[in-house]
PDB file of N, CA and C in Angstrom:
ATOM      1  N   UNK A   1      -8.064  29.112  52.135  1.00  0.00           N
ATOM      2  CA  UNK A   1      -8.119  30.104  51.094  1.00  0.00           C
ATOM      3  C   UNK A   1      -8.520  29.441  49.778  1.00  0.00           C
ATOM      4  N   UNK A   2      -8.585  30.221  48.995  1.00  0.00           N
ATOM      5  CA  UNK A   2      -9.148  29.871  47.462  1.00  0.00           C
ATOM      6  C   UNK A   2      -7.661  30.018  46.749  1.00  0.00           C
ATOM      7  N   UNK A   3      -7.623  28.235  46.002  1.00  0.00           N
ATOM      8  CA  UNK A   3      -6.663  28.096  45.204  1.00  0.00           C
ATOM      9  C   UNK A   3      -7.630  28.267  43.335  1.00  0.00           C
ATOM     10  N   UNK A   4      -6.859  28.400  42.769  1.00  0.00           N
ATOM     11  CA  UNK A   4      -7.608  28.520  41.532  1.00  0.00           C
ATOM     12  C   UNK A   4      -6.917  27.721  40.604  1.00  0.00           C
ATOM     13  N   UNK A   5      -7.622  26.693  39.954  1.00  0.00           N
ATOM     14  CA  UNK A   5      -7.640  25.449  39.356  1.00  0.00           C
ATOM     15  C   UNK A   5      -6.693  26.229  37.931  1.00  0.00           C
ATOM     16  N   UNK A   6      -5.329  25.485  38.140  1.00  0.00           N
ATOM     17  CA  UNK A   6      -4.862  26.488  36.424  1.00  0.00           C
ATOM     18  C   UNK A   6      -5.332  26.085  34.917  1.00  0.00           C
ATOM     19  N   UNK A   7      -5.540  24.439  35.352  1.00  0.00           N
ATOM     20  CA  UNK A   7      -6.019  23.666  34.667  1.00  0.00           C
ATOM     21  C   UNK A   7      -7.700  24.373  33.525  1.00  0.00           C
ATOM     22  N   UNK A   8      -7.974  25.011  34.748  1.00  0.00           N
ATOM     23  CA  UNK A   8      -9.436  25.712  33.711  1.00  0.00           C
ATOM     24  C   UNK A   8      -9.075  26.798  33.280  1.00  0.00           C
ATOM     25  N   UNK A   9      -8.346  27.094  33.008  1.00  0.00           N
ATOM     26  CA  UNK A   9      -7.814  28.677  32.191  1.00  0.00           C
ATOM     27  C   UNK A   9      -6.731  28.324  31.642  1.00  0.00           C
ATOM     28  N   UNK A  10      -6.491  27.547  31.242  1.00  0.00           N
ATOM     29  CA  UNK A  10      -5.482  27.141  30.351  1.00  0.00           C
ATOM     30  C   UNK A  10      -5.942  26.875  28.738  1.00  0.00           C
ATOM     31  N   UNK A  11      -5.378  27.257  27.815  1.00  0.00           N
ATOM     32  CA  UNK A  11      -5.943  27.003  26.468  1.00  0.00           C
ATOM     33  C   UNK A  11      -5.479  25.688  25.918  1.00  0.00           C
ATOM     34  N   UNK A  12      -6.323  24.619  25.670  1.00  0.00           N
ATOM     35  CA  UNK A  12      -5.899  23.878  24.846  1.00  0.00           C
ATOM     36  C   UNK A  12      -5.547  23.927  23.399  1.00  0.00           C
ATOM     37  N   UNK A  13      -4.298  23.132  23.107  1.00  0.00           N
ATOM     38  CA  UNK A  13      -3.428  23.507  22.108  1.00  0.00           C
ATOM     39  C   UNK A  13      -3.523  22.448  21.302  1.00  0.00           C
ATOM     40  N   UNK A  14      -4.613  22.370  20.133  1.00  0.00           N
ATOM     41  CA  UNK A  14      -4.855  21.133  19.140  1.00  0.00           C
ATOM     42  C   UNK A  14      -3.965  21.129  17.992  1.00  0.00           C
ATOM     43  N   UNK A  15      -3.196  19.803  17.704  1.00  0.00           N
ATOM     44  CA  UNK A  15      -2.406  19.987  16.445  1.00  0.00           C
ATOM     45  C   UNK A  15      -2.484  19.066  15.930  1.00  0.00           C
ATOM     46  N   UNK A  16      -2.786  19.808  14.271  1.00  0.00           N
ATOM     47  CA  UNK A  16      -3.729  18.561  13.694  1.00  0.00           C
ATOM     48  C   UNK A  16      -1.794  18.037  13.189  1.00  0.00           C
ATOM     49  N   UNK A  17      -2.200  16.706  12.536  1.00  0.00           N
ATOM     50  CA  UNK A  17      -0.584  15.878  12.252  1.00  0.00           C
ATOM     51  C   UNK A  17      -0.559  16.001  10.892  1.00  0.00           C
ATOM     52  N   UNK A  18       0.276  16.116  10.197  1.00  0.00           N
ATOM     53  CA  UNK A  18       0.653  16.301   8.733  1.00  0.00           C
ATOM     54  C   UNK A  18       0.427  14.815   8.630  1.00  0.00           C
ATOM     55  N   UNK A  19      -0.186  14.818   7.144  1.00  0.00           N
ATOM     56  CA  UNK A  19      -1.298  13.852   6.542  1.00  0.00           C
ATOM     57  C   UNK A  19      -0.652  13.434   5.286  1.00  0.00           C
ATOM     58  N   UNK A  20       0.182  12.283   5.298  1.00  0.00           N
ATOM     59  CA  UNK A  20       0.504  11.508   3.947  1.00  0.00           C
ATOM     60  C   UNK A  20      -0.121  10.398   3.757  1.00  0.00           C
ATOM     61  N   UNK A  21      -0.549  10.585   2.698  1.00  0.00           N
ATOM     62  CA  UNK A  21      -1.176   9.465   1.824  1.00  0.00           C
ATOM     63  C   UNK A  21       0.070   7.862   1.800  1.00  0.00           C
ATOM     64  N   UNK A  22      -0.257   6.976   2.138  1.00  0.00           N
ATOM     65  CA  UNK A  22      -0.024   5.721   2.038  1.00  0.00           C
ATOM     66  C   UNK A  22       0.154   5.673   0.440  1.00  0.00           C
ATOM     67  N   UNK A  23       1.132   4.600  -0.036  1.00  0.00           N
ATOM     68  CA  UNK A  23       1.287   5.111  -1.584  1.00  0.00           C
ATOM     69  C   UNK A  23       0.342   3.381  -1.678  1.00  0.00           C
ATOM     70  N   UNK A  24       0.628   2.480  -0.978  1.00  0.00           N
ATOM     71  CA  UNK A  24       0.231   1.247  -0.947  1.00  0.00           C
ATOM     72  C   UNK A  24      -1.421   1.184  -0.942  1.00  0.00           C
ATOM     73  N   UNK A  25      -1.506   1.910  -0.040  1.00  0.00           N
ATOM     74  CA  UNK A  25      -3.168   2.125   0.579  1.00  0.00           C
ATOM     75  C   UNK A  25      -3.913   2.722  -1.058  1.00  0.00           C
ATOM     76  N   UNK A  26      -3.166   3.748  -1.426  1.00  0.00           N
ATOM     77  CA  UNK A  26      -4.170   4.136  -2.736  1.00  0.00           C
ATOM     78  C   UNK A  26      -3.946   3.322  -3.956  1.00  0.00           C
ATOM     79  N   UNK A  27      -3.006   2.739  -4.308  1.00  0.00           N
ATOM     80  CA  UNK A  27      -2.802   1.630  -5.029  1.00  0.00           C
ATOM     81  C   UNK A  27      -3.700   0.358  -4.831  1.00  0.00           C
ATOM     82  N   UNK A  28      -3.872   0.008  -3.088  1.00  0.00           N
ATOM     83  CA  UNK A  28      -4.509  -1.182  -3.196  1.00  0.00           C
ATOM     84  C   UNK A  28      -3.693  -2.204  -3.528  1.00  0.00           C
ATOM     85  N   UNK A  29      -2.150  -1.945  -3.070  1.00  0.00           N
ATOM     86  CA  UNK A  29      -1.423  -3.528  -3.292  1.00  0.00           C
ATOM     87  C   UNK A  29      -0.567  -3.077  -1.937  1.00  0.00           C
ATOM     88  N   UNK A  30       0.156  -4.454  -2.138  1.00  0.00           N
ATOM     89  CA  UNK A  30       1.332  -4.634  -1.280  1.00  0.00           C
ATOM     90  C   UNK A  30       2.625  -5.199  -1.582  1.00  0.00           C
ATOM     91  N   UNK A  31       3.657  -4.204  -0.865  1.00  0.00           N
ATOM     92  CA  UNK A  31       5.396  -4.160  -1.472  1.00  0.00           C
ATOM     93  C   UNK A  31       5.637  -5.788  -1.593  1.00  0.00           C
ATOM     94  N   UNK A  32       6.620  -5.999  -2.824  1.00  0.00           N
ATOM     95  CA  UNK A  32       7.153  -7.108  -2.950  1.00  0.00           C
ATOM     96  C   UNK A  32       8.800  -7.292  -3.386  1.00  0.00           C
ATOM     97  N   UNK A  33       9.671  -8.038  -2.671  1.00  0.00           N
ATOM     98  CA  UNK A  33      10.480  -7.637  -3.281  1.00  0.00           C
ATOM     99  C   UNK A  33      10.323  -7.724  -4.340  1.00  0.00           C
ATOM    100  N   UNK A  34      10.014  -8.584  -5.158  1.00  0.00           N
ATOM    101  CA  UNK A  34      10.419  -8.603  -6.364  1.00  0.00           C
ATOM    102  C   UNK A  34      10.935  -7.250  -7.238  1.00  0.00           C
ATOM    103  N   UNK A  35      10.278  -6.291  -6.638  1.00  0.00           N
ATOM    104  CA  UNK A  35      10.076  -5.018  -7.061  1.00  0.00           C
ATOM    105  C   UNK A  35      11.109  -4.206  -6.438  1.00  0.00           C
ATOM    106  N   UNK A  36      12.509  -4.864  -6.507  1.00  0.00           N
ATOM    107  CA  UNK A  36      13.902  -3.854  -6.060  1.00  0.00           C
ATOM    108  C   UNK A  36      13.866  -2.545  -6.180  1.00  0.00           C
ATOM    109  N   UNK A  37      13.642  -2.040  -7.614  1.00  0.00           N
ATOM    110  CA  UNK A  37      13.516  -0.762  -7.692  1.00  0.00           C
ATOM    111  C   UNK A  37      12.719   0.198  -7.244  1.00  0.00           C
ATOM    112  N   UNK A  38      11.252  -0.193  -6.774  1.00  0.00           N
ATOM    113  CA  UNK A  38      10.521   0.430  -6.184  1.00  0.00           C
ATOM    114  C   UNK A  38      10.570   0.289  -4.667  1.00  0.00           C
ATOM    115  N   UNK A  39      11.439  -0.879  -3.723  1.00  0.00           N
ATOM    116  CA  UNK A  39      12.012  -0.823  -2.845  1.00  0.00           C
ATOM    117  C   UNK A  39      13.092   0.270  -2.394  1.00  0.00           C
ATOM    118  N   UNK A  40      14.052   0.102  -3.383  1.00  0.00           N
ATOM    119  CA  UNK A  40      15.291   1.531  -3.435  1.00  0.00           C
ATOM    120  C   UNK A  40      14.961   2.951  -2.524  1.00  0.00           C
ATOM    121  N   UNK A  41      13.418   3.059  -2.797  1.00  0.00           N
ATOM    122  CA  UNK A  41      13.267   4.646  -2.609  1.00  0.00           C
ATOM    123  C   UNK A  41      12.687   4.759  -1.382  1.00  0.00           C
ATOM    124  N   UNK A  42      13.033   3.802  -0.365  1.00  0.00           N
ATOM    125  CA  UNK A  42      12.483   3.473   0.781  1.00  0.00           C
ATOM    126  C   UNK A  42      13.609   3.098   1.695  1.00  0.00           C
ATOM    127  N   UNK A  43      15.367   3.367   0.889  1.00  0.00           N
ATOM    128  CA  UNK A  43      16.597   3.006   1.526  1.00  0.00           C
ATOM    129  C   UNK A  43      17.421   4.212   1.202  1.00  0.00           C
ATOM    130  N   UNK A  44      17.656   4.552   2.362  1.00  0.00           N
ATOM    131  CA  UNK A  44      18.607   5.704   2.752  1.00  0.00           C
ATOM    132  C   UNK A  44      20.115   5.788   2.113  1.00  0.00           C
ATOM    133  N   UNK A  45      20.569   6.589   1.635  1.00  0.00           N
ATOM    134  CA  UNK A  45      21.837   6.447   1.282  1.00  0.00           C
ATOM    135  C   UNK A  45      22.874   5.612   1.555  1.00  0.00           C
ATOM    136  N   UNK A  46      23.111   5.524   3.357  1.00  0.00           N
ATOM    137  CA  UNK A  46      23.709   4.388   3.556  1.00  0.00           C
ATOM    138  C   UNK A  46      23.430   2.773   4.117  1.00  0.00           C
ATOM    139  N   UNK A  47      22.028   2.717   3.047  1.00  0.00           N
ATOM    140  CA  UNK A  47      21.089   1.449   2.470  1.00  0.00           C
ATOM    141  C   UNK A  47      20.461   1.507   3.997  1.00  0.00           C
ATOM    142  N   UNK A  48      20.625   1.913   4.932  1.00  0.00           N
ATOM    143  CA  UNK A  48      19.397   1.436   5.952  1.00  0.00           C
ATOM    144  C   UNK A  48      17.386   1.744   5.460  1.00  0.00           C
ATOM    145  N   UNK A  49      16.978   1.051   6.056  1.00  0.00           N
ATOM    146  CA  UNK A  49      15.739   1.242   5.757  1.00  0.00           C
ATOM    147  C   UNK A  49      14.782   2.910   6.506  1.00  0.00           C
ATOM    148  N   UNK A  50      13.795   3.146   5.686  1.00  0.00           N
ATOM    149  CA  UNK A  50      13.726   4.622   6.259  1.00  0.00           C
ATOM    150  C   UNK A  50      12.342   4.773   6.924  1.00  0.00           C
ATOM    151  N   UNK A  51      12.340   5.863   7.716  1.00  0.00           N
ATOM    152  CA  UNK A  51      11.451   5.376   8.706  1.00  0.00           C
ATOM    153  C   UNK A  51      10.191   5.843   8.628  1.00  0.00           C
ATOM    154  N   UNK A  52       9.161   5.413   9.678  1.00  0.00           N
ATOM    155  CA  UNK A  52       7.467   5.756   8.742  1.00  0.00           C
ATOM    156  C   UNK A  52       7.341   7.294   8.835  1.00  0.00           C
ATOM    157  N   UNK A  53       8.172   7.813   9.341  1.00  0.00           N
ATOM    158  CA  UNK A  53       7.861   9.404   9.192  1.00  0.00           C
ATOM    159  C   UNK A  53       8.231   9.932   8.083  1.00  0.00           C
ATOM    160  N   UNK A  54       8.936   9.685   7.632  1.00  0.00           N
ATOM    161  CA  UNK A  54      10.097  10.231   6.382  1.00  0.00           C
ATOM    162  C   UNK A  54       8.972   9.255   5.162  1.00  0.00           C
ATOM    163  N   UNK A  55       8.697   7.943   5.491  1.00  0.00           N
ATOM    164  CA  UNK A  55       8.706   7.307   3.850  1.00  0.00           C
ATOM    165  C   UNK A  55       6.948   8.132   3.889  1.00  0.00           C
ATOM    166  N   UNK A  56       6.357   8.369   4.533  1.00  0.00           N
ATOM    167  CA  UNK A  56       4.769   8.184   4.332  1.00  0.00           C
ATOM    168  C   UNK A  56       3.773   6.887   4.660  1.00  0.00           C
ATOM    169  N   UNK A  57       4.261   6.132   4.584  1.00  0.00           N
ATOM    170  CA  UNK A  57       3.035   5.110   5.050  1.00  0.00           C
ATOM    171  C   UNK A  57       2.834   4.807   6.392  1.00  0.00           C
ATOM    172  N   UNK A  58       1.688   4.008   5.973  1.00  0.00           N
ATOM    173  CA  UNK A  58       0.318   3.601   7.480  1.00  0.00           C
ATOM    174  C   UNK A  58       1.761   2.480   7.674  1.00  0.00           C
ATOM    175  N   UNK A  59       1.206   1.929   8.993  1.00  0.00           N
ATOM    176  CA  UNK A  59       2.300   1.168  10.062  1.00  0.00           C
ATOM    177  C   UNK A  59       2.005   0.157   9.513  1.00  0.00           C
ATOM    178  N   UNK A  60       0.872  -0.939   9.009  1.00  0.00           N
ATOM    179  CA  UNK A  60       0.945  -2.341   8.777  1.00  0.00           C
ATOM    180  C   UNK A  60       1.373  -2.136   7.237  1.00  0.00           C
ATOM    181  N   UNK A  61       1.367  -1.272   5.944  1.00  0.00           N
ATOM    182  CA  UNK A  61       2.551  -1.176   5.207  1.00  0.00           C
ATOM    183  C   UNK A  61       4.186  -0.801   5.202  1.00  0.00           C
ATOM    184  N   UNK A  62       4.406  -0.380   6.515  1.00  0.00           N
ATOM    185  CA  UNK A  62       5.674  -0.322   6.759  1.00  0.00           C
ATOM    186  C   UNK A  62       6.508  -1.361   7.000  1.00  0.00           C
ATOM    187  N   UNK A  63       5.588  -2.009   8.246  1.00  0.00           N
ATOM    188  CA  UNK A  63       5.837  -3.489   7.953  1.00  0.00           C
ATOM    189  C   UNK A  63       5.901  -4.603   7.725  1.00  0.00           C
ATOM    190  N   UNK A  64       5.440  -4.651   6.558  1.00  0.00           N
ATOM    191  CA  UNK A  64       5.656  -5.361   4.811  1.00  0.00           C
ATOM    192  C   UNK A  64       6.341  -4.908   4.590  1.00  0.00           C
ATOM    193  N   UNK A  65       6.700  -3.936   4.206  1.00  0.00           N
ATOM    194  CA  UNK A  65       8.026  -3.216   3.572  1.00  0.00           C
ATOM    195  C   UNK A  65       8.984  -3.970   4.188  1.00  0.00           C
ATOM    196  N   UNK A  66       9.309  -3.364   5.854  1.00  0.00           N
ATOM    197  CA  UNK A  66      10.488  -3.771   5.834  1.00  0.00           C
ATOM    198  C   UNK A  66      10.856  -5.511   5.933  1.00  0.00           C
ATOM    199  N   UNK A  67       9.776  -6.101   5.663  1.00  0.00           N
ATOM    200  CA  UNK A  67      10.188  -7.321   5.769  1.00  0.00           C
ATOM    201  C   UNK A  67      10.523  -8.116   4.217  1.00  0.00           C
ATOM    202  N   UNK A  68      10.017  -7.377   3.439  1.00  0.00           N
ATOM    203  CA  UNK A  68       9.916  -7.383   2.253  1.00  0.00           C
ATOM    204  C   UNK A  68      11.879  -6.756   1.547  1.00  0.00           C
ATOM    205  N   UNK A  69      12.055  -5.791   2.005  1.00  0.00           N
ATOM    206  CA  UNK A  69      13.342  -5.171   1.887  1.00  0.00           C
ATOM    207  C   UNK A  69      14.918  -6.467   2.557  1.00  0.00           C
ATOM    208  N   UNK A  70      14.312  -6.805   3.797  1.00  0.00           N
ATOM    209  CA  UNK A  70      14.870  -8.214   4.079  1.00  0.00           C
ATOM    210  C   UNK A  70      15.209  -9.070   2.940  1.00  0.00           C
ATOM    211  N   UNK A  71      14.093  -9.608   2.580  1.00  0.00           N
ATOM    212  CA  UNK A  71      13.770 -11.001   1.899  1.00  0.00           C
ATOM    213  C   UNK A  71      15.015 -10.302   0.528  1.00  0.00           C
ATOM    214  N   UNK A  72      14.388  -9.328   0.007  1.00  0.00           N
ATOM    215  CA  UNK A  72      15.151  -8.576  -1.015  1.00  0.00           C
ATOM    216  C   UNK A  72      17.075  -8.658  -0.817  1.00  0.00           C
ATOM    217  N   UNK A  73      16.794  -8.050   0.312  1.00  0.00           N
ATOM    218  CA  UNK A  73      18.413  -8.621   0.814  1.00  0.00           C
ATOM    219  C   UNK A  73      19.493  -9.800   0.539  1.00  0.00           C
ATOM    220  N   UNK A  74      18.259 -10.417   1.257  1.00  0.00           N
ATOM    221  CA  UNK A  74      19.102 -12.002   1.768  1.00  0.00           C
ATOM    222  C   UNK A  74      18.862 -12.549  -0.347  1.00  0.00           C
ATOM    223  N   UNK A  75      18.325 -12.206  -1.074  1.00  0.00           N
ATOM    224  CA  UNK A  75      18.413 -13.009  -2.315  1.00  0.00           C
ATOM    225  C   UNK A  75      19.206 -11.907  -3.829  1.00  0.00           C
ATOM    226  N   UNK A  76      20.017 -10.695  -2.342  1.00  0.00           N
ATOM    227  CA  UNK A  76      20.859  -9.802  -3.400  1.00  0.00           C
ATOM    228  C   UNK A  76      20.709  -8.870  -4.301  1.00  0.00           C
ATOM    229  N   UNK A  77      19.203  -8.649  -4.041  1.00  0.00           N
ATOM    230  CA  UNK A  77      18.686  -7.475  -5.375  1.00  0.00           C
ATOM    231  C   UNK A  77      19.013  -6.185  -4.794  1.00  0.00           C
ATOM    232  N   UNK A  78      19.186  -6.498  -3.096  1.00  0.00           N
ATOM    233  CA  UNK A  78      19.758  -4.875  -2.628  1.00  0.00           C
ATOM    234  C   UNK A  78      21.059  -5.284  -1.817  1.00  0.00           C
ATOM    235  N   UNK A  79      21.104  -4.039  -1.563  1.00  0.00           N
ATOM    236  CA  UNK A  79      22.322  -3.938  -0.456  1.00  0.00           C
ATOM    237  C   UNK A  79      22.322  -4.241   0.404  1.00  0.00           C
ATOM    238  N   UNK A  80      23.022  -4.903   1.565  1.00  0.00           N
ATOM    239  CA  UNK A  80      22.791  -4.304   2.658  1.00  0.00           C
ATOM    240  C   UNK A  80      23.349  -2.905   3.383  1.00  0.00           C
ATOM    241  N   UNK A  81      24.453  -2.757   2.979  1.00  0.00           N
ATOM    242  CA  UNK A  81      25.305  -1.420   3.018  1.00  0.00           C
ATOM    243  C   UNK A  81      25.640  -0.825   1.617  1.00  0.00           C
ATOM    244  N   UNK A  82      25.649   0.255   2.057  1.00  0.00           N
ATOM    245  CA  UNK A  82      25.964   1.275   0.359  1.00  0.00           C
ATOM    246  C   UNK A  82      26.957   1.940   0.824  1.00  0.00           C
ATOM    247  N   UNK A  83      28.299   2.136   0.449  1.00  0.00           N
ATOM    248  CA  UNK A  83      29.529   2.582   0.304  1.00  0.00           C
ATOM    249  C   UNK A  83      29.581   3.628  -0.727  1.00  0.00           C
ATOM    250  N   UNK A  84      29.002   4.215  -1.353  1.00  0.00           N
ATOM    251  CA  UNK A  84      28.856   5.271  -2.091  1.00  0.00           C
ATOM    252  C   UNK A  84      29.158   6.558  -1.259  1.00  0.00           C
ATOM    253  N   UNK A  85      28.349   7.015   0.171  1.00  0.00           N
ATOM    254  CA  UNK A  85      28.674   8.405   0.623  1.00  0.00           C
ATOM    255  C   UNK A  85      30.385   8.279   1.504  1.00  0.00           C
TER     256      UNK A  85
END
């Protein structure tokens, strides 16, 4: 008998991905600690680091960041835990 392929009558379902701009990429630099404060806004309330969906950036500025947020660490300009919430 005749089976019928579902595969060809099926609608493909395209979804385009929500599109953030890299803040690094349009700047044309790269995170340092030195720059604690502009690190901060890339650490979650309870200081963990936040993730590439949430912060916006491309993957090889993410991680710079987070290695950068490290270095920041280990020489005390951040937290490692925040006890505030």
């Amino acid at each position: 008998m005749f089976t019928k392929n579902k595969k060809k009558f099926q609608k493909k379902i395209v979804r385009m991905p929500n599109k953030k701009d890299c803040v690094y990429c349009n700047k044309k630099t790269l995170p340092s600690f030195k720059e604690a404060e502009s690190l901060r806004k890339y650490l979650s309330i309870r200081g963990k680091i936040v993730s590439r969906d949430r912060s916006g950036l491309c993957a090889k500025h993410q991680r710079v960041l987070a290695t950068e947020i490290k270095r920041a660490r280990t020489l005390m300009l951040l937290p490692y835990v925040s006890y505030e919430a």
